[in-house]
Structure formats: structure tokens, C-alpha cells
Protein backbone atom coordinates (compact mmCIF):
# COMPACT_ATOMS: atom_id res chain seq x y z
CA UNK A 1 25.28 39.15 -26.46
CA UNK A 2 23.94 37.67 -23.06
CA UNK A 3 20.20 38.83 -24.23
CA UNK A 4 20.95 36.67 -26.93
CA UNK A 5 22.21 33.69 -24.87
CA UNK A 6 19.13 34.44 -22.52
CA UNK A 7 16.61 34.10 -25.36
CA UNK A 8 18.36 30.65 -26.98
CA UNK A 9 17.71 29.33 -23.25
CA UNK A 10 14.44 30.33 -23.31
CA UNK A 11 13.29 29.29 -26.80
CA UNK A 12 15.40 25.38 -25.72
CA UNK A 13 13.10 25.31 -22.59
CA UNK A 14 10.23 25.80 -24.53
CA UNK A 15 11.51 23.42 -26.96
CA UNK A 16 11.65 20.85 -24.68
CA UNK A 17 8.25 21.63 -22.92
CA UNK A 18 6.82 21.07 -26.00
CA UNK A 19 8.88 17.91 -26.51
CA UNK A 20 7.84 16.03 -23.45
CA UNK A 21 4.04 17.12 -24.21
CA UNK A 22 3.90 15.43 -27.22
CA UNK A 23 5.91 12.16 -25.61
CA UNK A 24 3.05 12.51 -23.09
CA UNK A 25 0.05 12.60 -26.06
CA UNK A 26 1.97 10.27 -27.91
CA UNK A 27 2.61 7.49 -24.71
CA UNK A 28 -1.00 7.76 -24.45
CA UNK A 29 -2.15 6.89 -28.00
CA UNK A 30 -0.02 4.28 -27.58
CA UNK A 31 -1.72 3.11 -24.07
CA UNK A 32 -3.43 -0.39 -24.59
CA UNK A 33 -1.35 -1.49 -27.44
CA UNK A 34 0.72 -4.35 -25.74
CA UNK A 35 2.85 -4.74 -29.00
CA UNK A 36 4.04 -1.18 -28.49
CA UNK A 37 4.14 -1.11 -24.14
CA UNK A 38 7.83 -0.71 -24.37
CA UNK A 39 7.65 2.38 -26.62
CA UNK A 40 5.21 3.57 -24.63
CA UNK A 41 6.61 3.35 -21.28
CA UNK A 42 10.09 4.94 -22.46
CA UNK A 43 8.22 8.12 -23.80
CA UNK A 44 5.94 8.47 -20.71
CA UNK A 45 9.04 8.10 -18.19
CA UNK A 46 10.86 10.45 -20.47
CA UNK A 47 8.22 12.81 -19.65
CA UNK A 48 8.39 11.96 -15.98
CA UNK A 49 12.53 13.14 -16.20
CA UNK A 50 12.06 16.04 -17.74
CA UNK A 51 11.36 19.72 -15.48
CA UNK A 52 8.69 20.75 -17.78
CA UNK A 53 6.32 17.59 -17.39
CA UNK A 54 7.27 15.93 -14.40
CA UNK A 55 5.19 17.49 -11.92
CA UNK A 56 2.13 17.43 -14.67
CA UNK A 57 -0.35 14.80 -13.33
CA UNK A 58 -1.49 14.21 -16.15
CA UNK A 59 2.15 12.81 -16.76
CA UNK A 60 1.66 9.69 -14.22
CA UNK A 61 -2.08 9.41 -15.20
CA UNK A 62 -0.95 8.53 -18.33
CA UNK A 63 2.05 6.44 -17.13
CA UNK A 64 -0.87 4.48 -15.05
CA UNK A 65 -2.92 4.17 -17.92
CA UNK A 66 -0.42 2.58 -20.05
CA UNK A 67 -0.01 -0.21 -17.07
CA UNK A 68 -3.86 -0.45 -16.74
CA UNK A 69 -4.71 -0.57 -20.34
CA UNK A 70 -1.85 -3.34 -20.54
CA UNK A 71 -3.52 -5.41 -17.56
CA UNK A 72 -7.01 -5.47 -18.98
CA UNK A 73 -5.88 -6.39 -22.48
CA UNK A 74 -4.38 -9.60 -21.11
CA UNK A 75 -7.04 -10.11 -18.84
CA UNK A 76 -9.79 -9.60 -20.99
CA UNK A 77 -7.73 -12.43 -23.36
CA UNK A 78 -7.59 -14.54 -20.14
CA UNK A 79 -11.27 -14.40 -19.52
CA UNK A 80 -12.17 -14.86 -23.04
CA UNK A 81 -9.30 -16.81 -24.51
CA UNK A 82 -9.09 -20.69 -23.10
CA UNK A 83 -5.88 -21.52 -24.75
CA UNK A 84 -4.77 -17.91 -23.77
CA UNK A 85 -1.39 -18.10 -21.94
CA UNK A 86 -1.68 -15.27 -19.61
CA UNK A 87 1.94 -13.98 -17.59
CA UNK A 88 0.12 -13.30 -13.84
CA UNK A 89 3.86 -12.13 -13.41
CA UNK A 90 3.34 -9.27 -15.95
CA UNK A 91 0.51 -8.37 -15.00
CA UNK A 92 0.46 -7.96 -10.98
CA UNK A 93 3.54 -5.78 -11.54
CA UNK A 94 1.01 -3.77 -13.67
CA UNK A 95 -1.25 -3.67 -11.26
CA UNK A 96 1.67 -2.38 -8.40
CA UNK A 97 3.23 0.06 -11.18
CA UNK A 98 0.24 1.56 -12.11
CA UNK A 99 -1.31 2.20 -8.43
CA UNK A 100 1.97 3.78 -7.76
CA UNK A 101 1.94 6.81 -10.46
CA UNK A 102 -2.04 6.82 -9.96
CA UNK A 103 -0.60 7.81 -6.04
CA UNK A 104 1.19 10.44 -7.83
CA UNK A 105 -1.05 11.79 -9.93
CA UNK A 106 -3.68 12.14 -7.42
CA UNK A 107 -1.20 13.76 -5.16
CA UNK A 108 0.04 16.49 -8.10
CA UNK A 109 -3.68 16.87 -8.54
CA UNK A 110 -4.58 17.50 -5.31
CA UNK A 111 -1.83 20.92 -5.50
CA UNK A 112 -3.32 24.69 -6.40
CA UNK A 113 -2.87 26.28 -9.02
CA UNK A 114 -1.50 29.58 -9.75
CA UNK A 115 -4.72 31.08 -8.30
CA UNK A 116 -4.74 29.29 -5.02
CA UNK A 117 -7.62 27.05 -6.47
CA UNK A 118 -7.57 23.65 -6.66
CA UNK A 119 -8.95 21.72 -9.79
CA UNK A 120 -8.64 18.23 -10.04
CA UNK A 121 -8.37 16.76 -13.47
CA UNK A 122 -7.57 13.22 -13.54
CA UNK A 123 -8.43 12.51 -10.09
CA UNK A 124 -12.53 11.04 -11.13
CA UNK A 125 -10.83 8.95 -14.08
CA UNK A 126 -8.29 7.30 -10.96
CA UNK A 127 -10.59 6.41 -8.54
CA UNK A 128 -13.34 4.83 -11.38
CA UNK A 129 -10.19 2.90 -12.49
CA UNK A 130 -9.22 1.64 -8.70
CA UNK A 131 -12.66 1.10 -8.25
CA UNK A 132 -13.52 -1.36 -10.83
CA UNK A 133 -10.01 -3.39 -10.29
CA UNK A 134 -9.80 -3.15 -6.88
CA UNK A 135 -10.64 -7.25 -6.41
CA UNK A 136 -8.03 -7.53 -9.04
CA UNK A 137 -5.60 -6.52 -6.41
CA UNK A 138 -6.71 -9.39 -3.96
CA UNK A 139 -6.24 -11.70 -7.04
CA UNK A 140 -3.09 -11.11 -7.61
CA UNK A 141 -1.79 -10.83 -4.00
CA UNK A 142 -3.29 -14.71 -3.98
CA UNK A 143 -0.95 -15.48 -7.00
CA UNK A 144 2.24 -14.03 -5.78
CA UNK A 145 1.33 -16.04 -2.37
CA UNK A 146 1.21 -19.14 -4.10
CA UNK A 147 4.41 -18.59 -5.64
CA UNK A 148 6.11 -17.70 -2.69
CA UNK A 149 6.45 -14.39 -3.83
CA UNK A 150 5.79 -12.88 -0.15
CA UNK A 151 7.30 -9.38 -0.84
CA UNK A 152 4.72 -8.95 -4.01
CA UNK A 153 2.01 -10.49 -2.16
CA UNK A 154 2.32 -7.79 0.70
CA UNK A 155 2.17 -5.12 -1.76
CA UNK A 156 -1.06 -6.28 -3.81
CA UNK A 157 -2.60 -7.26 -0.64
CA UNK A 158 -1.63 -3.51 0.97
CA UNK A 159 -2.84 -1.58 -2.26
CA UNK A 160 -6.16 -3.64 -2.19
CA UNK A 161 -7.18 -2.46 1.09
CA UNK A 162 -5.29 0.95 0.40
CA UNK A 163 -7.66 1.48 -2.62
CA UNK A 164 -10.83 0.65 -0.75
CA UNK A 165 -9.95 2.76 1.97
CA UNK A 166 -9.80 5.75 -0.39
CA UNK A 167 -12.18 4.97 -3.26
CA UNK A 168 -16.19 3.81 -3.04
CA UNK A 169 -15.86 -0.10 -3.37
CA UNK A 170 -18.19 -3.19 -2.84
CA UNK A 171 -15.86 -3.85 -0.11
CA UNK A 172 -17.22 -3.96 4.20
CA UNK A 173 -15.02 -3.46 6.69
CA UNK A 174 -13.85 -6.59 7.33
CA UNK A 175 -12.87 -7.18 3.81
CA UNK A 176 -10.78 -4.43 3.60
CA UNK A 177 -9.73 -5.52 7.26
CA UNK A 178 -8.43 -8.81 5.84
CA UNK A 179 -7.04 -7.82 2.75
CA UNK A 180 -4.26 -5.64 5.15
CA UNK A 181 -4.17 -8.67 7.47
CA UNK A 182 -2.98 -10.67 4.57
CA UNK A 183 -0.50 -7.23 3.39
CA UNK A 184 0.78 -7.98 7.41
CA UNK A 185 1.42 -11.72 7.03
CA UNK A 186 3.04 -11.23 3.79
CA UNK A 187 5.75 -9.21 5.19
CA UNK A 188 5.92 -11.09 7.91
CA UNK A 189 6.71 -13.87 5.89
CA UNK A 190 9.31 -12.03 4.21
CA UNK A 191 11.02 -10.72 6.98
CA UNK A 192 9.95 -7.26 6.42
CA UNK A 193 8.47 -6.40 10.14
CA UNK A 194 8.39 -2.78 9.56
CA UNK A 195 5.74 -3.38 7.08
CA UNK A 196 3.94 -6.20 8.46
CA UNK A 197 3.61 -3.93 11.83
CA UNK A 198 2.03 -1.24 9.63
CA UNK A 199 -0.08 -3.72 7.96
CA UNK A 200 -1.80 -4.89 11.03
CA UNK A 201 -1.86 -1.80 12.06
CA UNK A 202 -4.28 -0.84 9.33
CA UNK A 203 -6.35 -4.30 9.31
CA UNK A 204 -6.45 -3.25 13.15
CA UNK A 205 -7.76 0.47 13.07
CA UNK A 206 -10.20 -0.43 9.83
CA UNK A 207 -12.22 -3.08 11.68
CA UNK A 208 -10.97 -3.76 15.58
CA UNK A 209 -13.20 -7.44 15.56
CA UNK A 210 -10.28 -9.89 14.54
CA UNK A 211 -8.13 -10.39 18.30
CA UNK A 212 -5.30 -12.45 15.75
CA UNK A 213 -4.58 -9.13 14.13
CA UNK A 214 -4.07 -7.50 17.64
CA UNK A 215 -1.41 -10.22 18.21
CA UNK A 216 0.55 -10.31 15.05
CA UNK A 217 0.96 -6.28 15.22
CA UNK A 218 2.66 -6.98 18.69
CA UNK A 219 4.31 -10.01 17.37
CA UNK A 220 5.75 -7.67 14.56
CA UNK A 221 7.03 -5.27 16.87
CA UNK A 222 9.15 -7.87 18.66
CA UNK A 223 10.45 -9.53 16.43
CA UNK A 224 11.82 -5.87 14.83
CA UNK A 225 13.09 -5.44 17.83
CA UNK A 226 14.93 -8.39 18.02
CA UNK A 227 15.96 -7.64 14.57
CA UNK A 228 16.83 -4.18 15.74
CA UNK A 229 17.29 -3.53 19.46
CA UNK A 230 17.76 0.51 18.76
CA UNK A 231 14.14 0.89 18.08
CA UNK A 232 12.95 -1.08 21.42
CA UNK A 233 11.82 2.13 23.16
CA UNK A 234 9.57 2.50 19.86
CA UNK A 235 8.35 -0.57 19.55
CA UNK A 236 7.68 -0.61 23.64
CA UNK A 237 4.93 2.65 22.99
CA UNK A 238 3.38 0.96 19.99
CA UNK A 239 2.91 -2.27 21.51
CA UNK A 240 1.29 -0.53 24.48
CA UNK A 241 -0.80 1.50 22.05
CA UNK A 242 -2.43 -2.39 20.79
CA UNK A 243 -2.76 -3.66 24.08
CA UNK A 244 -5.00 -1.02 25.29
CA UNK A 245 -6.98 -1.43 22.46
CA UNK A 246 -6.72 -4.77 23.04
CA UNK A 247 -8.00 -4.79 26.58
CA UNK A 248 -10.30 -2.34 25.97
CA UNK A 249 -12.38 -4.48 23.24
CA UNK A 250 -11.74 -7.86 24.13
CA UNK A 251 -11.08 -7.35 27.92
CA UNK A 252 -8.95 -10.19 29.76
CA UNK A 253 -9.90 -12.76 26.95
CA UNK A 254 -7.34 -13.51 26.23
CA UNK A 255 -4.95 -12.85 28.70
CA UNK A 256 -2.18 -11.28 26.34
CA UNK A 257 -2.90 -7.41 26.32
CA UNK A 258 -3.32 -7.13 29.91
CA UNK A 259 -0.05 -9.34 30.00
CA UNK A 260 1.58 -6.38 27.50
CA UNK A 261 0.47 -3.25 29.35
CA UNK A 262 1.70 -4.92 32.73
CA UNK A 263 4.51 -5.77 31.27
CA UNK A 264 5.11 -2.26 29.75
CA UNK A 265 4.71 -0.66 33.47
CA UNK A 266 7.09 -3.46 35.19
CA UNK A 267 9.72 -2.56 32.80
CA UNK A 268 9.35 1.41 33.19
CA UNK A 269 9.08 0.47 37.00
CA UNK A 270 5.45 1.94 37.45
CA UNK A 271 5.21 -1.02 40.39
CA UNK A 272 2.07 0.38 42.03
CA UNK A 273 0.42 1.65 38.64
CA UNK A 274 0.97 -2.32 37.23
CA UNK A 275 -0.50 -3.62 40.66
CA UNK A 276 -3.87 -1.26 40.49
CA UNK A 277 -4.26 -2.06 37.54
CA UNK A 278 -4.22 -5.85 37.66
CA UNK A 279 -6.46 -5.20 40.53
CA UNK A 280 -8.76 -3.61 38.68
CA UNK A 281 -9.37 -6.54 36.97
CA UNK A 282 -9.59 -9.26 39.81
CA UNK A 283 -12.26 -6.50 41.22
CA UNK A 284 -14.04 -7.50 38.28
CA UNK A 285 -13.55 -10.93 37.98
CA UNK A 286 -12.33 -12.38 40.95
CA UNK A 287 -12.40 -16.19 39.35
CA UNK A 288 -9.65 -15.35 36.99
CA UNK A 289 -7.00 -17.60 38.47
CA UNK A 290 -5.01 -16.31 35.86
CA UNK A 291 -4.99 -12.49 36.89
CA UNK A 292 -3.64 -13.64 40.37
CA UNK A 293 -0.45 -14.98 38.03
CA UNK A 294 0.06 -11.51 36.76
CA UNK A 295 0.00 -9.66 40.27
CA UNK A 296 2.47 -12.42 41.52
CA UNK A 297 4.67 -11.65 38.27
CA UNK A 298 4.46 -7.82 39.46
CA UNK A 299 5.14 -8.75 43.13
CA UNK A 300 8.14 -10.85 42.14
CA UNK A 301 9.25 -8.27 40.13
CA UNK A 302 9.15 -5.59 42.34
CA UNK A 303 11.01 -7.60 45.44
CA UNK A 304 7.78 -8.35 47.33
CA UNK A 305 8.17 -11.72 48.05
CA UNK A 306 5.63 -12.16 50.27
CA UNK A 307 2.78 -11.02 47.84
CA UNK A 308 4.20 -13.24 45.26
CA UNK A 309 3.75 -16.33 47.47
CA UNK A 310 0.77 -15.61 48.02
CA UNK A 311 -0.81 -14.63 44.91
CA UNK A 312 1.07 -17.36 42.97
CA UNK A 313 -0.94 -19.96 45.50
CA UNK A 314 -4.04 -18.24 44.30
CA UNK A 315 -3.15 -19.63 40.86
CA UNK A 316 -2.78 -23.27 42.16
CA UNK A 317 -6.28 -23.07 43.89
CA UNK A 318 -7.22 -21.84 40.60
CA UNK A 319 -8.93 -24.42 38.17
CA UNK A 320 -9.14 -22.54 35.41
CA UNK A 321 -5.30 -21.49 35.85
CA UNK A 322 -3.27 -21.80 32.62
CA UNK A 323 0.08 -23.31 31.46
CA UNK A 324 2.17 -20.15 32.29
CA UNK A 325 1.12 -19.11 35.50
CA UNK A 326 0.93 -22.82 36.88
CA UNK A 327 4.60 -23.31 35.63
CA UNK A 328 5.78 -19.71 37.12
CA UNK A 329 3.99 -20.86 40.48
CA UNK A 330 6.13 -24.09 40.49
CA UNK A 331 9.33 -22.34 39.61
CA UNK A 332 8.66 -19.96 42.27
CA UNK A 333 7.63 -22.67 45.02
CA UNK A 334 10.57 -24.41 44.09
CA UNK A 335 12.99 -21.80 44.43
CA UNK A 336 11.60 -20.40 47.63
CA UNK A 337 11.53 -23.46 49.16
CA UNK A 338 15.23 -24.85 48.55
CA UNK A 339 16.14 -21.21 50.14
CA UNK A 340 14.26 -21.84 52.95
CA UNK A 341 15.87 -25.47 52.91
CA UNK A 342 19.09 -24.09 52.34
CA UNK A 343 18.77 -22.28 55.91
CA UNK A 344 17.90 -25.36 57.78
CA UNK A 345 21.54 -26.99 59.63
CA UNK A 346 21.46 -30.45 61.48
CA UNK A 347 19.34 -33.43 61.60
CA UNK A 348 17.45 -32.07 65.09
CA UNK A 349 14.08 -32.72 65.92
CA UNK A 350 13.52 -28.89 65.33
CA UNK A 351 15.48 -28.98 61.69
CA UNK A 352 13.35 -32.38 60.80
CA UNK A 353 9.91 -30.27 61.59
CA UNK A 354 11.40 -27.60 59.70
CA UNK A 355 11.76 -29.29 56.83
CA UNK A 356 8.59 -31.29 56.97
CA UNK A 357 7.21 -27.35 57.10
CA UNK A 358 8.89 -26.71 53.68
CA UNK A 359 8.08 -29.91 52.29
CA UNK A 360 4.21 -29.68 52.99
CA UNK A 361 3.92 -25.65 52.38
CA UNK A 362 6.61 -25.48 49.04
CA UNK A 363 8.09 -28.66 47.17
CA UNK A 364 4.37 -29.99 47.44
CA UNK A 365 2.39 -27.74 45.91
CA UNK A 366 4.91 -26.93 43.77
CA UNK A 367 5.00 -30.38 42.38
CA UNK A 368 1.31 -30.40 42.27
CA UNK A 369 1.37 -26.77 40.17
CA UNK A 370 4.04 -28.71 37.78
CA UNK A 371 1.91 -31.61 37.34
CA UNK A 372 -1.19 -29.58 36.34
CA UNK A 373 0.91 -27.62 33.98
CA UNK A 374 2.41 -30.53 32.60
CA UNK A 375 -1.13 -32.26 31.87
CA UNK A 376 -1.96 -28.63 29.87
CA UNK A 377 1.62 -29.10 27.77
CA UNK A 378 3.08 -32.30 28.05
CA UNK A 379 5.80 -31.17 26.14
CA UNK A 380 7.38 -28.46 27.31
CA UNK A 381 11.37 -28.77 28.13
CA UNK A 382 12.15 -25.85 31.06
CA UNK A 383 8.79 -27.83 32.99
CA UNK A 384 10.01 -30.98 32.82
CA UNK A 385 13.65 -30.05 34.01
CA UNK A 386 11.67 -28.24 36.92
CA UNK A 387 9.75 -31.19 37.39
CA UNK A 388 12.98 -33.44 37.73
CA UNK A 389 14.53 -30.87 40.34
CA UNK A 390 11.68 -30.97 42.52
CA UNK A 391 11.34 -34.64 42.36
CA UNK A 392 15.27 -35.15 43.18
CA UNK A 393 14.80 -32.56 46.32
CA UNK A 394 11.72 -34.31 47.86
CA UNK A 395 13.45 -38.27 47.45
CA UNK A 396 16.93 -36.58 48.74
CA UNK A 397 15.96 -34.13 50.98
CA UNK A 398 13.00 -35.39 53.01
């Protein structure tokens, strides 16, 4: 009796087998037939359910197919057709569908088979697909942009420069580059950092000339972590990883990688590693006002006073200084000085030299570091209150 149970269970696995093969042949006569996509769809992803087929690639080159043949029947109609009313919805989700069992197929087709050989079958027929609708992918990212469909965007933009990574396309480098750039601001846009980090990422490592990528990667990362302060320690390694690259092809122009991998040491306390390696820069260019606001960060940060001082007055000697570092040199100024103030007692001709000491060597240059800050950005709140502090302690105080 149980060899009898055995062989029914046999004979309905091979039932079914057979089954799903024919769904598959059948989905596939019925690929390109838009009047029929819905029939063919259900038998394909029957196919993909069942044991017997669903680890078949031919199973998800077919299910591809059926999206592909879909997309160029409507696009063909588009091209062709002027009072054609094409549904760009429809069709970049068959774009996105039918990438993703392509992915699948050429994964399946990629395994060995029994005799530890592999044999691709569907795997030429994918990539001359991808390659001729590649641009397709760009197309449609631009569409679901324009609708403010950011988290379809990302995804036609990311399979566009996906697909010319893997496949021979008319696409350089910096294409390719963008099209991932574009993936990155997409998710950006739709608040979907872990992506957009991974998206830069790519437009970064595929072509390393575009210093905005560089940024938005970092930018990614701290805004996740914002979003997510359990992954800081993460996103702490992989914004160091950028900034060296940064640094290393762009140099100190601009500023913001060194700023990173300083940054990165200060908070891990590496104190003398951050210092030598600011210094390593002023070594190489000495003119960089801006460098000396760095070393003065790392002094301050470290409890060297002393240093600070006198690195931040480096920056106000500086002409080329920027906004940041002339600001953090007033702040600095200001607060050393009304310490030093602070300390002074009586109205003796000692305590009145004193002060005229602080006045000339702190509140004065650090109103002058303020005002050259302020001409650079006019509008920037935390200056001006600094500005009105220092103004009130040099018409009270002196």
C-alpha cells in the first residue's frame, strides 16, 4: 500500500512539472500580445510558484519577455502612432518588472548543472535585450521625475546605469556616472538615504570626476544618521572612506574632505594624527588661510588653547579665509577675551591697561574677523548675534 501511495506522489509531481512547463510555453506564445498580458502574466508567475519551474531560468526569461514585448508594442505605437495615447505609467513599471526577473534569470543561469558545468541559455538573449533599451531606462527615470514620482525615478535611473555596468552599451563613463547620480538624488528626494548613499556610491566608484557626487554620498550618510543614530559608527567609516577619495583626487579644493577625515580623527580622539595631517597640507600650501582654521578647530578641540589662538589669527591675516573659519575665529576671540576680561577687578591704572590689552589683542580682531565674515554672508543669524555681543562689550566695557 505505501509503494502505491509513493508512486501516486510521484506520477502528481510529474503531473505538475509538466503543468507549469506548458504555462511556461504557453505565457510565452502569449508574450507581445497586450490584449492577452494579464493571461500571460498569471501563467508565467504560476510557473514562478510552483517547485518544479521556479528555479528554471528560463521561467523569469520568459516572465521578462512578456514585460519587454509589452513595452515595445506600446512604444513602437508611440513612435509611430501620433494620436497614440501611450500610459508612460505602464510602461516604466515594465521596464522595472522586467529588469528584475531578467536579474533572476541571469542569476539561475549563471548555476551548474548536474555535471558541475555551467551553460548559460538565456543569458545572450538578456543582455541583447538590456542593451538595446538601456536609454529607455534614462527615459523613463525622466518621466517618473517629472511626476514627482521620486521612488520610481531612483529605480529607472539605478537600473540604467546597473545595465550599462554589466552589458556592452553606447554609454562612457560619465554617462553611466550620471545616470546613478540621478538614482542618488532620487532617493534622496524621497527620503530613502540608504539608497541614495549607495547610489552615489556607484556614480562615485564608476567615474571619480564629479566632486558634487563626493558630497551628496556624505550628505546621505548624515542625514541617515540623523534619521537613524544606531548606524552612526557606520556611517562615520563610510564617510571617511569618500573623503579620502575625496582628498586624494581633488586635494584641499574644496575644503570639505579634509574637513571630514579631520573631523573623523577629532571625534575618535586621534589629536596628534588630525594635527599631522592638517600639517601635511599647510607644508604644501602654506597660503591656505583656510587650513590654519582646521588646525585651530583640532587645537580647540583637544584643550590647547594656546595653538588655537594662534592658528585662528592665521585665518584673520588670511585673505583668502572663508565664511567658517573667519566666524569660528571671532567666536573664539570673543570668548577668550571676555574670560580674560572676566579676570580683570577694579578700575586701577594696571586693570585699565589690562583691558586696553584685551581690547586691542581680542574684541578687535575679533570684530574685524566678524565683519569680513559678514561681508562673505550677510545673512547669517549665529554671526550677527556674535557681532551684537562684541559690539555691546567694546561700548560697555572699554
Amino acid at each position: 500500500m505505501k509503494k502505491i501511495v509513493t508512486l501516486a506522489l510521484c506520477l502528481g509531481t510529474l503531473v505538475s512539472a509538466g503543468a507549469q512547463k506548458t504555462a511556461v510555453d504557453a505565457a510565452k506564445k502569449l508574450a507581445g500580445k497586450t490584449d492577452q498580458l494579464t493571461e500571460a502574466r498569471n501563467l508565467i508567475n504560476g510557473a514562478m510558484q510552483d517547485a518544479s519551474t521556479a528555479n528554471d531560468p528560463q521561467t523569469y526569461f520568459i516572465a521578462g519577455k512578456i514585460e519587454f514585448d509589452a513595452f515595445n508594442k506600446a512604444n513602437t505605437l508611440k513612435q509611430t502612432k501620433s494620436d497614440y495615447q501611450a500610459n508612460e505609467d505602464e510602461m516604466g513599471d515594465q521596464l522595472l518588472n522586467g529588469y528584475k526577473f531578467f536579474l533572476k534569470a541571469l542569476e539561475l543561469d549563471q548555476l551548474p548543472n548536474e555535471k558541475g558545468q555551467v551553460k548559460p541559455k538565456v543569458t545572450s538573449n538578456i543582455n541583447s535585450t538590456l542593451e538595446s533599451r538601456v536609454g529607455d531606462y534614462w527615459n523613463s527615470g525622466a518621466y517618473f521625475y517629472n511626476n514627482k514620482n521620486y521612488p520610481k525615478a531612483y529605480e529607472a535611473f539605478y537600473d540604467c546605469g546597473d545595465i550599462a555596468s554589466k552589458v556592452k552599451t553606447n554609454m562612457n563613463d560619465s554617462t553611466v556616472a550620471m545616470a546613478f547620480k540621478n538614482a542618488g538624488l532620487m532617493a534622496y528626494s524621497a527620503n530613502e538615504l540608504d539608497k541614495a548613499a549607495d547610489a552615489f556610491k556607484r556614480a562615485r566608484l564608476t567615474n571619480a570626476a564629479d566632486a558634487e557626487t563626493f558630497t551628496y554620498e556624505i550628505a546621505s550618510w548624515q542625514a541617515a544618521t540623523q534619521k537613524d543614530p544606531s548606524i552612526a559608527d557606520t556611517a562615520k567609516q563610510a564617510i571617511r572612506e569618500v573623503a579620502e577619495q575625496g582628498v586624494k583626487v581633488f586635494g584641499t579644493q574644496p575644503l570639505f574632505f579634509l574637513n571630514n577625515i579631520v573631523s573623523y580623527m577629532v571625534d575618535n580622539n586621534q589629536y596628534p594624527e588630525a594635527i599631522a595631517c592638517v600639517k601635511e597640507y599647510i607644508e604644501k600650501d602654506p597660503e591656505n588661510g583656510n587650513l590654519y582654521g582646521l588646525l585651530a578647530f583640532v587645537d580647540e578641540r583637544s584643550g590647547n588653547s594656546a595653538e588655537a589662538e594662534a592658528n585662528y589669527r592665521k585665518v584673520i591675516a588670511n585673505e583668502n579665509a572663508d565664511f567658517d573659519n573667519l566666524k569660528n575665529a571671532a567666536i573664539f576671540l570673543y570668548k577668550e577675551g571676555t574670560e580674560k576680561l572676566n579676570k580683570v577687578e577694579g578700575n586701577s591704572a594696571d586693570a585699565r591697561a589690562a583691558k586696553a590689552e584685551i581690547l586691542a589683542n581680542y574684541f578687535t580682531p575679533a570684530s574685524q574677523s566678524a565683519e569680513k565674515a559678514r561681508r562673505l554672508n550677510p545673512n547669517d543669524s549665529r554671526l550677527a548675534s556674535i557681532i551684537e555681543n562684541i559690539d555691546y562689550a567694546i561700548t560697555t566695557y572699554f
